[in-house]
Each structure stands twice: as C-alpha cells, then as structure tokens.
C-alpha atoms as a PDB file:
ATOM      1  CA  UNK A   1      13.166 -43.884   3.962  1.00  0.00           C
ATOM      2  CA  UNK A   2      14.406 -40.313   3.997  1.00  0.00           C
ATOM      3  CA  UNK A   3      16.496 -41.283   0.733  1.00  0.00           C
ATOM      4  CA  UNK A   4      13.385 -42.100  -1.212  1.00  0.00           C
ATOM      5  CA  UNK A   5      11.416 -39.481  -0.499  1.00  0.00           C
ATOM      6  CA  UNK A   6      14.799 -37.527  -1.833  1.00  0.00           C
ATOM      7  CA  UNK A   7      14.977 -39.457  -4.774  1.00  0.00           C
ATOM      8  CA  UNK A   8      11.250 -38.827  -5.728  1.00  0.00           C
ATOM      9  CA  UNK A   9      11.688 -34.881  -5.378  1.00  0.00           C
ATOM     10  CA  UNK A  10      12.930 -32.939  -8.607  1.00  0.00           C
ATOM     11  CA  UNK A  11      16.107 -30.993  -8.130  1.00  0.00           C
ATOM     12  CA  UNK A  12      16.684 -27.393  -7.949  1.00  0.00           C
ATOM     13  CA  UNK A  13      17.088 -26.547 -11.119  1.00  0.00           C
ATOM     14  CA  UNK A  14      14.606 -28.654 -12.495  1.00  0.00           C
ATOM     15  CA  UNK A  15      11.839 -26.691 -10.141  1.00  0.00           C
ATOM     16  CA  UNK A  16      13.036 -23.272 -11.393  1.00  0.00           C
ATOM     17  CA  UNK A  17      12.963 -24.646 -14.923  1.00  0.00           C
ATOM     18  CA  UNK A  18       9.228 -26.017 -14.126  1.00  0.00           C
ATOM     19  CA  UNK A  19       8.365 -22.638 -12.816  1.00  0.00           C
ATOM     20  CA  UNK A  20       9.664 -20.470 -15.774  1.00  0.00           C
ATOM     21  CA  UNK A  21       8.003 -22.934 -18.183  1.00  0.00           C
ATOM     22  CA  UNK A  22       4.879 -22.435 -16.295  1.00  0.00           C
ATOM     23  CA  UNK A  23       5.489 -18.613 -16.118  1.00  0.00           C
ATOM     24  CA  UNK A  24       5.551 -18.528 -19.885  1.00  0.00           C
ATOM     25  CA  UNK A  25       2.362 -20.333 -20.112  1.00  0.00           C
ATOM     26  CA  UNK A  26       0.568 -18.193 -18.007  1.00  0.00           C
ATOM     27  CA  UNK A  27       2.274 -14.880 -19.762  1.00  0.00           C
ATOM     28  CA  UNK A  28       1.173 -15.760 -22.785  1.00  0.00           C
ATOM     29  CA  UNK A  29      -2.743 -15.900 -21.235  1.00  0.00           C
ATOM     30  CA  UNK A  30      -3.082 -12.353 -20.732  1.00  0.00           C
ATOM     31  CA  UNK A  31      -5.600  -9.956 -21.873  1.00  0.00           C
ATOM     32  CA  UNK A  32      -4.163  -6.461 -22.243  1.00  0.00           C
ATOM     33  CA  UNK A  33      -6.547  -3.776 -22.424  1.00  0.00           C
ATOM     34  CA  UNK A  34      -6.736  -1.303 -25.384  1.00  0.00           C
ATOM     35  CA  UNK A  35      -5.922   2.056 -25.318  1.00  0.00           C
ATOM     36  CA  UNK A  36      -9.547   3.609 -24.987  1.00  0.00           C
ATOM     37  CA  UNK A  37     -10.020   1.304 -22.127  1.00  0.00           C
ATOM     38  CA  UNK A  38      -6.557   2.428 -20.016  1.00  0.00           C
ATOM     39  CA  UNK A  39      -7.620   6.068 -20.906  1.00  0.00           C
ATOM     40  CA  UNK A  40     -11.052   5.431 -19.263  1.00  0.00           C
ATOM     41  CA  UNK A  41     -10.009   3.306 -16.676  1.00  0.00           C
ATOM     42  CA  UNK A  42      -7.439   6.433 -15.570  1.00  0.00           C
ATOM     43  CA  UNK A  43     -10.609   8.956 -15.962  1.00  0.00           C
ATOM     44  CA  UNK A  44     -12.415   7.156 -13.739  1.00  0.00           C
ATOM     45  CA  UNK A  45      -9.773   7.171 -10.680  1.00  0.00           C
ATOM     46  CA  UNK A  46      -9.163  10.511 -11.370  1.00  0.00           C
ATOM     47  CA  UNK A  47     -12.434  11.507 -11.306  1.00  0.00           C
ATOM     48  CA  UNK A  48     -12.763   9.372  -7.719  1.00  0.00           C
ATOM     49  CA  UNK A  49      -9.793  10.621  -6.058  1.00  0.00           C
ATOM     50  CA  UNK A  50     -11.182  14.231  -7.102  1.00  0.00           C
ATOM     51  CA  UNK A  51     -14.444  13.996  -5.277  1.00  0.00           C
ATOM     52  CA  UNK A  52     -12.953  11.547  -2.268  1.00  0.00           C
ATOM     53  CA  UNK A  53     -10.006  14.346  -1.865  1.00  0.00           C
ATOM     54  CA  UNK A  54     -13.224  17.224  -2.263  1.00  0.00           C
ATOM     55  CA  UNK A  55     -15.185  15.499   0.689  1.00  0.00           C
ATOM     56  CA  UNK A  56     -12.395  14.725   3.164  1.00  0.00           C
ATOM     57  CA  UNK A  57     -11.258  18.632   2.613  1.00  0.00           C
ATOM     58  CA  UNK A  58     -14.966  19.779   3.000  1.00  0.00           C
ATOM     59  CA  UNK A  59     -15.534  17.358   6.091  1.00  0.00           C
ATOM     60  CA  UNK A  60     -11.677  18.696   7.692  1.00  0.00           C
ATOM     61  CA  UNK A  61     -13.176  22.179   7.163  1.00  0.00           C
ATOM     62  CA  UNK A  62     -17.158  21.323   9.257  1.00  0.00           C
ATOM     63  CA  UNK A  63     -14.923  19.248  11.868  1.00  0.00           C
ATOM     64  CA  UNK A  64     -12.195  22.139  12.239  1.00  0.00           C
ATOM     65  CA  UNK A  65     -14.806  24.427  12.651  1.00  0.00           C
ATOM     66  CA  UNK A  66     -16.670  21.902  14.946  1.00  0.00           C
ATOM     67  CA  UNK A  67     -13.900  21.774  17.159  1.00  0.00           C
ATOM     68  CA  UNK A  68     -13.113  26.225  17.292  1.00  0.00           C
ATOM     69  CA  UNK A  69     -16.540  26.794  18.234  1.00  0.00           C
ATOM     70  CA  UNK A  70     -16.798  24.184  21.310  1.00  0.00           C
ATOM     71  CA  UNK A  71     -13.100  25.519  22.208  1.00  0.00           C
ATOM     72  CA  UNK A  72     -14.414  29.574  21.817  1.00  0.00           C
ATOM     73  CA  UNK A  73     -17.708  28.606  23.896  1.00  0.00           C
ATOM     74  CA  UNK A  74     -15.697  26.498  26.565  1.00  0.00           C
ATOM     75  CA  UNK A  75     -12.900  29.424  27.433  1.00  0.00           C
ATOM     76  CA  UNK A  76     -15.729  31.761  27.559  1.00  0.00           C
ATOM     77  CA  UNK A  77     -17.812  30.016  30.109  1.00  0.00           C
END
C-alpha cells in the first residue's frame, strides 16, 4: 500500500520543476505601477510618517510634562 501511494507522488525534481513553471506563470501576471504612481505612493507615506512622528513627539512632550508636574506637586506635599 505504502508503495502505491509512492508511485502516485511526483519526484523531487519534478515538484521543483512544477513550482518554477508555476512561478513563471504567475511572474508574468503582474501589474507594475508607473512612475507617477510610485512617486505618489512614496508622498503619501512620507507625508504619514511626518504627522504620526509630529503627534507621538507632541503627545511625549503633554505626557512628560504630565508626569514633572505630579512628581514637583508630590515632593512638595
């Protein structure tokens, strides 16, 4: 029993050669984007990581200054 189910499965090589061939086909199915659309595309994340990076640095500065004032009032009382 074990030797048919052996027989029925395609060697090694045969597998990788099914899996390049397959490779190739799906290669050959992408879309790249043009060069406006990369240039855009890279705008717009550096645009977002500008204003993300802004707001964590603004909310560090409120929280840092959170935290001095309840340390300043709590060594004074």
């Amino acid at each position: 029993m074990a030797e048919e189910t052996k027989a029925k499965k395609p060697g090694l090589f045969a597998r990788i050669g099914k899996w390049f061939r397959e490779l190739k086909s799906e290669c050959r199915k992408i879309v790249w984007p043009t060069r406006e659309q990369t240039i855009n595309n890279t705008l717009v994340v550096l645009a977002s990581v500008i204003i993300i990076g802004i707001f964590i640095w603004v909310l560090d500065i409120v929280f840092g200054l959170g935290i001095q004032t309840l340390l300043t009032h709590t060594a004074a009382a």
